[in-house]
Protein backbone atom coordinates (compact mmCIF):
# COMPACT_ATOMS: atom_id res chain seq x y z
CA UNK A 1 -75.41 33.19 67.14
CA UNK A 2 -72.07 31.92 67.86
CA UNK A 3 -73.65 28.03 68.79
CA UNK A 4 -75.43 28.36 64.95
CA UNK A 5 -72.42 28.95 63.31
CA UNK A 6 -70.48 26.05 65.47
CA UNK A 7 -73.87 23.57 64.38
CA UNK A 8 -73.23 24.81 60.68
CA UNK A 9 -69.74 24.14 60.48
CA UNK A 10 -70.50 20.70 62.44
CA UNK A 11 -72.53 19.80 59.37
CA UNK A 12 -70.76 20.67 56.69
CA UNK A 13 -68.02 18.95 58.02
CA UNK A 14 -70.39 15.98 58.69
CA UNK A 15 -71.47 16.61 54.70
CA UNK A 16 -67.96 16.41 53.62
CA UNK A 17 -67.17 13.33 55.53
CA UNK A 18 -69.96 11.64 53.80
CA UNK A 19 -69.28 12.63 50.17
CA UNK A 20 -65.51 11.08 51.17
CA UNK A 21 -67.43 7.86 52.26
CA UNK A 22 -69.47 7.68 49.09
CA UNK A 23 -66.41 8.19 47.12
CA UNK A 24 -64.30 6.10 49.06
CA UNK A 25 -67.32 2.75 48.54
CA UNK A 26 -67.56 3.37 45.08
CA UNK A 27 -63.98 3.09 44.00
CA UNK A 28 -64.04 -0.09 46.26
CA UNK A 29 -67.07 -1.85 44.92
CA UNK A 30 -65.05 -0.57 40.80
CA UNK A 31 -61.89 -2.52 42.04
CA UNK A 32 -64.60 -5.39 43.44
CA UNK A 33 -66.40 -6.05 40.18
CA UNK A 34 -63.08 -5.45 38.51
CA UNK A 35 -61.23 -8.46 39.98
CA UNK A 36 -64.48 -10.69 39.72
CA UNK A 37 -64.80 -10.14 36.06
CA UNK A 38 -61.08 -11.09 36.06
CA UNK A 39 -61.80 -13.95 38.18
CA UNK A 40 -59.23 -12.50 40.41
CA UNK A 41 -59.58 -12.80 44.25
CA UNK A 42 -59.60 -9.14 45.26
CA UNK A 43 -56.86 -8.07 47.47
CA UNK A 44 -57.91 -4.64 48.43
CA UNK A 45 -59.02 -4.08 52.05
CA UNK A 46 -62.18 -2.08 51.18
CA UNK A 47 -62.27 1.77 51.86
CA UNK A 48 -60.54 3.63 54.36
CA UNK A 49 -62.85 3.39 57.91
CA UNK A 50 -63.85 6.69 58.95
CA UNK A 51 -65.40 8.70 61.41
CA UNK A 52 -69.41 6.92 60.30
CA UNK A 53 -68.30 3.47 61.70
CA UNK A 54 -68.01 4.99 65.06
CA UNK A 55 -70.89 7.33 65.02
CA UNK A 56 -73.72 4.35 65.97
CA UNK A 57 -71.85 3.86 69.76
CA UNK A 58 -73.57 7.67 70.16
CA UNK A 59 -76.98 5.36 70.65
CA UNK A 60 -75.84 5.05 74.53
CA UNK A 61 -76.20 8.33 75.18
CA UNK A 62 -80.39 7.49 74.20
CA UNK A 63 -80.67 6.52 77.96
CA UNK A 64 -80.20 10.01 79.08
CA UNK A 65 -82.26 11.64 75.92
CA UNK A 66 -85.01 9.69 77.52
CA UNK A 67 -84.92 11.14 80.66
CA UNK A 68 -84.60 14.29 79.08
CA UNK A 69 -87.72 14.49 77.46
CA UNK A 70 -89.51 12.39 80.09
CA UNK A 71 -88.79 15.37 82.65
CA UNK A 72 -86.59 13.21 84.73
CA UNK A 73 -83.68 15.28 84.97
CA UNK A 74 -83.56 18.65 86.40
CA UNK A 75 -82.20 21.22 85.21
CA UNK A 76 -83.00 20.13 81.43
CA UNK A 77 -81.92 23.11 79.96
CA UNK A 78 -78.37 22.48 80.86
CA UNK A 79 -78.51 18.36 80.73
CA UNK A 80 -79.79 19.42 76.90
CA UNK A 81 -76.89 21.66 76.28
CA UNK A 82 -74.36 18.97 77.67
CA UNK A 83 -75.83 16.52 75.80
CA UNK A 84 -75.87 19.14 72.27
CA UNK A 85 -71.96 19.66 73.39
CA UNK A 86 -71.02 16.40 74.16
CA UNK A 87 -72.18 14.84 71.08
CA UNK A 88 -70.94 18.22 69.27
CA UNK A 89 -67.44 17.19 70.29
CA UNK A 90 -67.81 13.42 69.90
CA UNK A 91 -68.51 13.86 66.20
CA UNK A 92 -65.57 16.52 65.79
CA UNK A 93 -62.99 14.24 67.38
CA UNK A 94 -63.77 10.93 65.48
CA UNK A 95 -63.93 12.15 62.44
CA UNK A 96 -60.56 14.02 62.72
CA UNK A 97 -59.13 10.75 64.23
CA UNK A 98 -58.87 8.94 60.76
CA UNK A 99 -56.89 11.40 59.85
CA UNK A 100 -53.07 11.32 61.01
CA UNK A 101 -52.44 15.18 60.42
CA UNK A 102 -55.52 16.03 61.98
CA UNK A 103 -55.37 13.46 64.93
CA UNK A 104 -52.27 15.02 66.40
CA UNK A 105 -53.51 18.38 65.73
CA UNK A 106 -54.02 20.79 69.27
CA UNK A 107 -57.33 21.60 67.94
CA UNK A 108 -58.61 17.46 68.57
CA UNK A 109 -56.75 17.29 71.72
CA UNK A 110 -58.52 19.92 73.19
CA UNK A 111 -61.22 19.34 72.21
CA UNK A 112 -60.78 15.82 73.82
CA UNK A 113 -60.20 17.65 76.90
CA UNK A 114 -62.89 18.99 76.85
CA UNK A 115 -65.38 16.25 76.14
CA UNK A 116 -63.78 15.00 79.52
CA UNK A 117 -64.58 17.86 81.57
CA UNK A 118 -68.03 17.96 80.12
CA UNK A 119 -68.63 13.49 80.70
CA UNK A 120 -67.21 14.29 84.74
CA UNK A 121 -69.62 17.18 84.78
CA UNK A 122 -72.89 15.61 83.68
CA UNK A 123 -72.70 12.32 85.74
CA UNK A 124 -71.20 14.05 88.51
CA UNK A 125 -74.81 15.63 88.15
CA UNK A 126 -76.88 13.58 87.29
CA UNK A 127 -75.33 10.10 87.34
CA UNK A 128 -77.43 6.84 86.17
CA UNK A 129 -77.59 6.70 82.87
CA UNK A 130 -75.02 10.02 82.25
CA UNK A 131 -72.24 7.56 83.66
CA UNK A 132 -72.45 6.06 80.30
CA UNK A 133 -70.84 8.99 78.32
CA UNK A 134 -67.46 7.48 79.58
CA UNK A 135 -67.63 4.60 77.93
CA UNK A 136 -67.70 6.81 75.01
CA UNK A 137 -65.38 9.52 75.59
CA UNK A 138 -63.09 6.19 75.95
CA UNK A 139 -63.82 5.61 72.57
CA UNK A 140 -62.95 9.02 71.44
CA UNK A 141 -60.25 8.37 73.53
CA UNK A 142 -58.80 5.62 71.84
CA UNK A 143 -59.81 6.92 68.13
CA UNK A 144 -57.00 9.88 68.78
CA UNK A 145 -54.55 8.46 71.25
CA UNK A 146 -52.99 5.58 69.71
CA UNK A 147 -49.09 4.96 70.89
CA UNK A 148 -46.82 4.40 74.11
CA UNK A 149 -48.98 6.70 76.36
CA UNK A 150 -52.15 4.84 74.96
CA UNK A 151 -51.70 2.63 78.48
CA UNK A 152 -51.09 5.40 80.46
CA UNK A 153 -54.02 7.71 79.22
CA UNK A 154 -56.24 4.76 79.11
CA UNK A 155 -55.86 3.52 82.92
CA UNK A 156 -56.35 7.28 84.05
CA UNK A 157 -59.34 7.73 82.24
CA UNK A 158 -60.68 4.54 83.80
CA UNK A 159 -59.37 5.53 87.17
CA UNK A 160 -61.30 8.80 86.31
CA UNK A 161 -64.66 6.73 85.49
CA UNK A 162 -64.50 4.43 88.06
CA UNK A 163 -63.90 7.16 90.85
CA UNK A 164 -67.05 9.23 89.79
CA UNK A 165 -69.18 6.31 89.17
CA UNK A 166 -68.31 5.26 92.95
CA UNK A 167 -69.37 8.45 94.05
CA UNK A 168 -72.66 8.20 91.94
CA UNK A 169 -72.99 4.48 91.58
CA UNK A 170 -71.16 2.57 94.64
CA UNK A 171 -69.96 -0.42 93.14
CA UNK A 172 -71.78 -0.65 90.19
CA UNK A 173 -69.29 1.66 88.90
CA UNK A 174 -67.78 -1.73 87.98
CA UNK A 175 -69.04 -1.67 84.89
CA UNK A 176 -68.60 1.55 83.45
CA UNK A 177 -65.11 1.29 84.39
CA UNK A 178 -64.67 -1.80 82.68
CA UNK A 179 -66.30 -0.53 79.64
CA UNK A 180 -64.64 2.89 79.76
CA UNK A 181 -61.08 0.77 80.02
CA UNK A 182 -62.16 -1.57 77.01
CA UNK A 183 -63.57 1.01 74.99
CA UNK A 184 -60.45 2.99 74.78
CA UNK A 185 -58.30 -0.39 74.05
CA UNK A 186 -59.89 -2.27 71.92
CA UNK A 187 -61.03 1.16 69.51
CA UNK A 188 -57.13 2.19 69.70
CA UNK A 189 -55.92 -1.82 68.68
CA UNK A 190 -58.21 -2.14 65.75
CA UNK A 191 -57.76 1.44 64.57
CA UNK A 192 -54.07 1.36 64.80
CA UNK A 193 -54.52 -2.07 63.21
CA UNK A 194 -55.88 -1.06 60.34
CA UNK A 195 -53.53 1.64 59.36
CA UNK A 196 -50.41 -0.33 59.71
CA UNK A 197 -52.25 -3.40 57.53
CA UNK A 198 -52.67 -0.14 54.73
CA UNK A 199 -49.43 1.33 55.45
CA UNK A 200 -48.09 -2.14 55.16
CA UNK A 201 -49.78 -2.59 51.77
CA UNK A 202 -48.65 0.80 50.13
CA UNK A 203 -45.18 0.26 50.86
CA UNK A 204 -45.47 -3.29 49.38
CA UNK A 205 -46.82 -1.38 46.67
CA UNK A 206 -44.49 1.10 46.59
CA UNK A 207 -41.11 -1.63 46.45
CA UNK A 208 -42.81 -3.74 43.57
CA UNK A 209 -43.49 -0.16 41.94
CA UNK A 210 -39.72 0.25 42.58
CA UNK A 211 -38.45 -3.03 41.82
CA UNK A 212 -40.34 -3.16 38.46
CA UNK A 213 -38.44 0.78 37.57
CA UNK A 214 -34.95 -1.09 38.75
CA UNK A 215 -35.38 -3.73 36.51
CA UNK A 216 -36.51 -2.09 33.71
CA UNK A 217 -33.29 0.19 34.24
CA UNK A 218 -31.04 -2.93 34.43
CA UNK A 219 -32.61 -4.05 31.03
CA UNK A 220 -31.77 -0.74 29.71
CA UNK A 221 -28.69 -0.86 30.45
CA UNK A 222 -27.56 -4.27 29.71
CA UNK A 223 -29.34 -3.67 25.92
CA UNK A 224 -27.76 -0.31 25.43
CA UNK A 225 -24.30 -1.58 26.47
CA UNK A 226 -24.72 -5.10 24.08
CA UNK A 227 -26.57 -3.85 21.10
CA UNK A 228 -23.93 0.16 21.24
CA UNK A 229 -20.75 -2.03 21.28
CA UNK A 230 -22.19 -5.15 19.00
CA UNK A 231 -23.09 -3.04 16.14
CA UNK A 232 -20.23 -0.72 16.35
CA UNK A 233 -18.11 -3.82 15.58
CA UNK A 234 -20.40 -5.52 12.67
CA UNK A 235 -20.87 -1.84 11.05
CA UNK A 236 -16.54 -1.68 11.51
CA UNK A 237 -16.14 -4.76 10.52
CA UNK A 238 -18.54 -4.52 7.71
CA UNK A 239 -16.94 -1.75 6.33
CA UNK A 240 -13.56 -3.79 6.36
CA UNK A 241 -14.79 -6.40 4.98
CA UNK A 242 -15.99 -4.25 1.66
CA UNK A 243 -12.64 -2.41 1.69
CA UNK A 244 -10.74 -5.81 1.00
CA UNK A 245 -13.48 -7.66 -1.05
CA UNK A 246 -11.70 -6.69 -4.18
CA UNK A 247 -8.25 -6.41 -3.49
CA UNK A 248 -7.96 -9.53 -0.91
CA UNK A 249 -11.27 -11.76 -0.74
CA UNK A 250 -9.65 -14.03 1.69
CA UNK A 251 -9.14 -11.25 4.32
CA UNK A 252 -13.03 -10.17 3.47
CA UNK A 253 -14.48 -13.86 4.36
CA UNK A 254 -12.05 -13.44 7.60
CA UNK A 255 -14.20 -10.19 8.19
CA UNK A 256 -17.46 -11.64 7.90
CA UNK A 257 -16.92 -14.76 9.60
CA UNK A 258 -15.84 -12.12 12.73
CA UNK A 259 -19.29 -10.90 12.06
CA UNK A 260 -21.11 -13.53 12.19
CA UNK A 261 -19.35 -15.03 15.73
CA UNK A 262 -20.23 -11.34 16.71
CA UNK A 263 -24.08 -11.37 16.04
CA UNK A 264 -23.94 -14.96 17.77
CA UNK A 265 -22.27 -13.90 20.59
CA UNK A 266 -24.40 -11.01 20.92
CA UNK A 267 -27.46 -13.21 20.40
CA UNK A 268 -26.53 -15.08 23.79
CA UNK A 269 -25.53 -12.24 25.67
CA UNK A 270 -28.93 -10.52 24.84
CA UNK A 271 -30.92 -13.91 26.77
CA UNK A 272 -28.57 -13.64 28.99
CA UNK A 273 -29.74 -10.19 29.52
CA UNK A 274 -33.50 -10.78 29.75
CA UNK A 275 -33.16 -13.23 32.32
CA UNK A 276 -31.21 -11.20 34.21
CA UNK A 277 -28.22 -13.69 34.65
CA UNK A 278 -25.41 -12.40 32.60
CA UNK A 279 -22.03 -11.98 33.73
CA UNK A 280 -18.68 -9.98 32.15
CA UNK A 281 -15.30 -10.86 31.92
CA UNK A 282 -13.01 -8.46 31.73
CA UNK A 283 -10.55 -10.64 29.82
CA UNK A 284 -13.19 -11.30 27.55
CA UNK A 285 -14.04 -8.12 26.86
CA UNK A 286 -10.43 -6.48 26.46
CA UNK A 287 -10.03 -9.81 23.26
CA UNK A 288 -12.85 -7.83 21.66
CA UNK A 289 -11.92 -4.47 22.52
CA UNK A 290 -8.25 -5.65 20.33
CA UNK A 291 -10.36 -7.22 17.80
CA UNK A 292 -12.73 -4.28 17.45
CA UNK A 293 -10.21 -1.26 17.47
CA UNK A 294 -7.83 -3.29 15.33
CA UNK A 295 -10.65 -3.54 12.49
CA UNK A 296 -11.15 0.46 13.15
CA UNK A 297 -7.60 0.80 12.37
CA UNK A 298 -6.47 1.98 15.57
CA UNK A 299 -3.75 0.63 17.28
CA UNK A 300 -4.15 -1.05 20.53
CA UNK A 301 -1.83 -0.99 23.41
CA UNK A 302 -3.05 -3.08 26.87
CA UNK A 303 -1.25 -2.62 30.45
CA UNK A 304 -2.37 -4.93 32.80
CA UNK A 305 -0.95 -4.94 36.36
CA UNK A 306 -2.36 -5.12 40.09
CA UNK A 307 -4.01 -7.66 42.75
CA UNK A 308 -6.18 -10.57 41.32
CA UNK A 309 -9.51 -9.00 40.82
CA UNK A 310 -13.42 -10.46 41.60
CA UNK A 311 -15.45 -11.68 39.12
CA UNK A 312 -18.08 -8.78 40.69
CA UNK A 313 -15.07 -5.96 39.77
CA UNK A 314 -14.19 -7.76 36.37
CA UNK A 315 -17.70 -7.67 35.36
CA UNK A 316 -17.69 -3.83 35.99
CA UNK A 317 -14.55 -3.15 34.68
CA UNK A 318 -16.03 -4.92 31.64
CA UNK A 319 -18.63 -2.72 30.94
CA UNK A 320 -16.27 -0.08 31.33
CA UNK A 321 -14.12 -0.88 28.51
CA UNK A 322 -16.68 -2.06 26.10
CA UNK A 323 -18.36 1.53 26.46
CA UNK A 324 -15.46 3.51 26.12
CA UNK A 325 -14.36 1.68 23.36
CA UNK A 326 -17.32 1.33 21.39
CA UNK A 327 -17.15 5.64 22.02
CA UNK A 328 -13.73 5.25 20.90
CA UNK A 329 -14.55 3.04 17.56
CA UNK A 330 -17.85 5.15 17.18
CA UNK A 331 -16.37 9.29 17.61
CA UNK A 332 -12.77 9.54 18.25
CA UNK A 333 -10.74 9.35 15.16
CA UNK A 334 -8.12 7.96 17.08
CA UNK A 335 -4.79 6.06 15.49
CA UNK A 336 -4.54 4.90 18.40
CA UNK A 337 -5.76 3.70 22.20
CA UNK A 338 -3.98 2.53 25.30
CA UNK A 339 -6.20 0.29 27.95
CA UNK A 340 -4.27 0.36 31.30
CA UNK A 341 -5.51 -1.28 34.41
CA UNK A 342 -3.41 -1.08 37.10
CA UNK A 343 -4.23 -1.01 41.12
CA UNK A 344 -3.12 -1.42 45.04
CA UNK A 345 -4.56 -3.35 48.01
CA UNK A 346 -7.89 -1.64 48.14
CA UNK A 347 -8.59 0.34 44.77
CA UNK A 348 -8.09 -0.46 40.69
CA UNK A 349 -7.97 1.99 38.29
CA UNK A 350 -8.70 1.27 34.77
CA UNK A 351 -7.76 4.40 32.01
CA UNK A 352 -9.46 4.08 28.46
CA UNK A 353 -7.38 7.06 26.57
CA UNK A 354 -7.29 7.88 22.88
CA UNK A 355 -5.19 10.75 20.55
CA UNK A 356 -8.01 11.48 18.20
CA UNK A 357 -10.36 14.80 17.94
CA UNK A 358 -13.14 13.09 18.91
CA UNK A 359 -14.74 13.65 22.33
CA UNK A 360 -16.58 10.02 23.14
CA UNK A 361 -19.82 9.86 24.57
CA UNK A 362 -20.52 13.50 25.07
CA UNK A 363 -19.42 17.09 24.61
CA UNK A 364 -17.53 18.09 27.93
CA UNK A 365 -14.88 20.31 28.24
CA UNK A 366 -13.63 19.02 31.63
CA UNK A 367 -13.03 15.78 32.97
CA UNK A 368 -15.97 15.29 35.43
CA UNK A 369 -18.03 12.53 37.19
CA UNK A 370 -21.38 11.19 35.84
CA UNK A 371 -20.95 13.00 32.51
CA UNK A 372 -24.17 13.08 29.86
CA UNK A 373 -23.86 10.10 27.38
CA UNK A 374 -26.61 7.20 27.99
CA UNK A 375 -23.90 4.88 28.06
CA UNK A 376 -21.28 6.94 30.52
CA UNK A 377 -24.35 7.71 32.94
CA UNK A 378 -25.04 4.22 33.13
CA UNK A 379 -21.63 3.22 34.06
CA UNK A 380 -21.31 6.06 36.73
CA UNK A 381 -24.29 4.62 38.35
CA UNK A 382 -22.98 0.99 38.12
CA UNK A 383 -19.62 1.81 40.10
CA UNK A 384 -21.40 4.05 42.37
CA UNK A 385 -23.38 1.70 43.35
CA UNK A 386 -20.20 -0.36 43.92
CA UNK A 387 -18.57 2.43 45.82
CA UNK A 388 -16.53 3.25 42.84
CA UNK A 389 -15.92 6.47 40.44
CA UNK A 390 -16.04 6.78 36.49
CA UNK A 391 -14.15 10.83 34.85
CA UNK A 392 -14.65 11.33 31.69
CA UNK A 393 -12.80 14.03 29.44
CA UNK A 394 -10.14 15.53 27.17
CA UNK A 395 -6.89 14.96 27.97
CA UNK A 396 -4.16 17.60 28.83
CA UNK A 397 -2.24 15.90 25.78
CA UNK A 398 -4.77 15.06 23.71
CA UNK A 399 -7.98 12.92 22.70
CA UNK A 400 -9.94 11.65 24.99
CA UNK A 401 -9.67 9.49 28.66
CA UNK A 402 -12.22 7.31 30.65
CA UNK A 403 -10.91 6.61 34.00
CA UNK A 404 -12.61 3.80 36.48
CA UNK A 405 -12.18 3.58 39.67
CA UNK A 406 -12.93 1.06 42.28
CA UNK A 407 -12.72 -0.87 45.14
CA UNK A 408 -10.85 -4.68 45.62
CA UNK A 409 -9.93 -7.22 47.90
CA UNK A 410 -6.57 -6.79 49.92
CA UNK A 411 -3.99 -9.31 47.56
CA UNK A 412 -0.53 -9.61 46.48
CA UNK A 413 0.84 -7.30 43.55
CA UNK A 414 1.85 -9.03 40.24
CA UNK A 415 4.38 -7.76 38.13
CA UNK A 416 3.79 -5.54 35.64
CA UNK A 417 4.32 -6.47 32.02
CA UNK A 418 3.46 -3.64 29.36
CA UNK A 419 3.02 -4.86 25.89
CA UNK A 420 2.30 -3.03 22.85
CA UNK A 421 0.32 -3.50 19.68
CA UNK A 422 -2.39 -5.78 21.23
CA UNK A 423 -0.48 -7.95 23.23
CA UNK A 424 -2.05 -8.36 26.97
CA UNK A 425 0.29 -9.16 29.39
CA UNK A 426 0.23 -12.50 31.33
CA UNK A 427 -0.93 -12.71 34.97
CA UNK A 428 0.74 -14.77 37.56
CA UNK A 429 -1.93 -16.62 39.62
């Protein structure tokens, strides 16, 4: 009873492996007809091989059926079990072999083992034809071993053919040692082959997957960042504008030609965006941060002092003070907001702090690192990316503070100059 339940399983598992295999060729010949109709050239590599592309090599083993049923062999009772057990195994191992899990499993390698023991026992019996067996146990061979001891497992199996087909053969064992050697070879090349071509091809999958999420994050970014801080300073200086329209309309047009320079500016910057080539400028942005708070009615006070900076750190730094200024313009309440960037040899720091009730981008309590606003997470992941820092939080005195951190070049500290009511201090070169 036990051998009718191992024959059961054996075909189930054989049933299984074939459903896979149907599945497997009809998704392949969808994606086929799919890129035709496109009049694409189709790039995918076909179905996964499995364990049915080695199953026709069992056709050597028809020599010693033959003799089987012919009565040539004695003891047919056992040459018909070895045969039943050999061919048992073969199928077990192959079809396990296209699997990586299942290939290193103890289960397959014994069961290797055993195929062995049963190949050295039938054509140490019978030899002839039963020498043939190791050409395919090399094949199993190969199917499951497939790394740096391939070479080593591969030249003792052939050692192991060739010694047994001396004994049975003389030196005709030749060629079932040369066929037991390529077998195992040539099966473990192309297999291995093919997985790294598919491995290959899902992680090339997997990077323009990736690439396509990066870029759609930079995009996010870069539009959050220009369109949050643009409109904040057309919808201030909108509001200005109708506040002096009747009482100075002079002022007003000054207003609303700063509006219009605005949406122009932010019409470039937006390209500049979508092709993926735009660059800040710190100096830039701190004129607009002046402009913009000024039109708010808050008072702006830049510090400047520190080594010359990159136009990779300026850029960042940029984006730093056109979010927390837009936050500032947008919640805070503020009368007023100091800008200080200051720094050593190896780090900058640049503080964004306000005195009104507001609390910026997002509700915290506590100054902390990659706090919850779109724009604040953004920036966090910006200047770690940089190997810098952004805090975010109430101050112990009041309002609210954005602090930057990051990296520079070793250079030569410039004086410091503080200046008050918009004024930025000059820079020596």
């Amino acid at each position: 009873m036990t051998w009718m339940r191992g024959i059961t399983c054996q075909l189930q598992q054989w049933r299984a492996a074939r459903t896979q295999w149907k599945a497997d060729m009809a998704e392949f010949k969808v994606a086929q007809k799919e890129a035709r109709r496109r009049g694409e050239h189709p790039e995918h590599p076909g179905p996964p091989p499995t364990g049915f592309s080695l199953l026709p090599w069992l056709l050597m083993g028809m020599g010693s059926f033959s003799n089987l049923l012919q009565g040539k062999t004695s003891n047919p009772w056992i040459g018909g079990l070895g045969l039943f057990a050999f061919n048992s195994l073969y199928i077990y191992v192959v079809f396990r072999s296209f699997v990586k899990e299942k290939r290193r499993a103890v289960s397959t390698l014994v069961a290797l083992v055993v195929m062995g023991l049963i190949t050295c026992g039938l054509a140490l019996g019978y030899g002839g034809s039963w020498l043939y067996f190791f050409p395919l146990l090399g094949l199993a061979t190969g199917a499951v071993v497939r790394g740096p001891r391939l070479g080593q497992i591969g030249l003792a199996l052939t050692a192991l053919a060739a010694a047994v087909s001396v004994y049975q053969a003389g030196w005709d064992a030749i060629n079932v040692a040369y066929g037991t050697f390529l077998s195992t070879m040539v099966t473990a090349a192309i297999l291995s082959l093919s997985e790294a071509v598919r491995e290959l091809r899902a992680a090339r999958e997997e990077l323009a997957r990736r690439a396509v999420a990066e870029e759609r994050l930079r995009f996010s970014r870069d539009l959050h960042d220009l369109l949050g801080h643009t409109l904040s300073v057309i919808v201030v200086k909108s509001e200005a504008a109708r506040r002096l329209a009747p009482r100075d309309m002079e002022a007003a047009l000054g207003q609303i030609t700063d509006i219009e320079a605005v949406g122009r500016q932010a019409l470039t910057e937006i390209r500049e965006a979508v092709t993926g080539y735009r660059e800040g400028s710190l100096a830039t942005e701190l004129d607009r941060a002046r402009s913009a708070l000024s039109a708010a009615d808050i008072d702006p006070v830049v510090r400047q002092s520190g080594p010359p900076l990159t136009p990779g750190t300026e850029a960042l730094l940029g984006w730093v003070v056109r979010e927390a200024v837009t936050n500032v313009v947008r919640h805070s309440g503020a009368t007023r907001c100091e800008i200080t960037l200051d720094g050593v040899l190896d780090r900058v720091r640049l503080t964004v702090a306000d005195d009104g009730p507001g609390t910026g981008d997002s509700p915290v309590t506590s100054p902390a690192e990659g706090i919850g606003g779109t724009g604040l997470k953004g920036l966090t992941e910006r200047l770690a990316v940089a190997g810098g820092s952004l805090r975010a939080g109430p101050s112990p005195r009041g309002g609210f503070t954005v602090t930057a951190e990051l990296p520079v070049e070793a250079a030569d500290l410039t004086p410091s100059v503080v200046t008050t009511a918009g004024a930025t201090a000059p820079r020596e070169p």
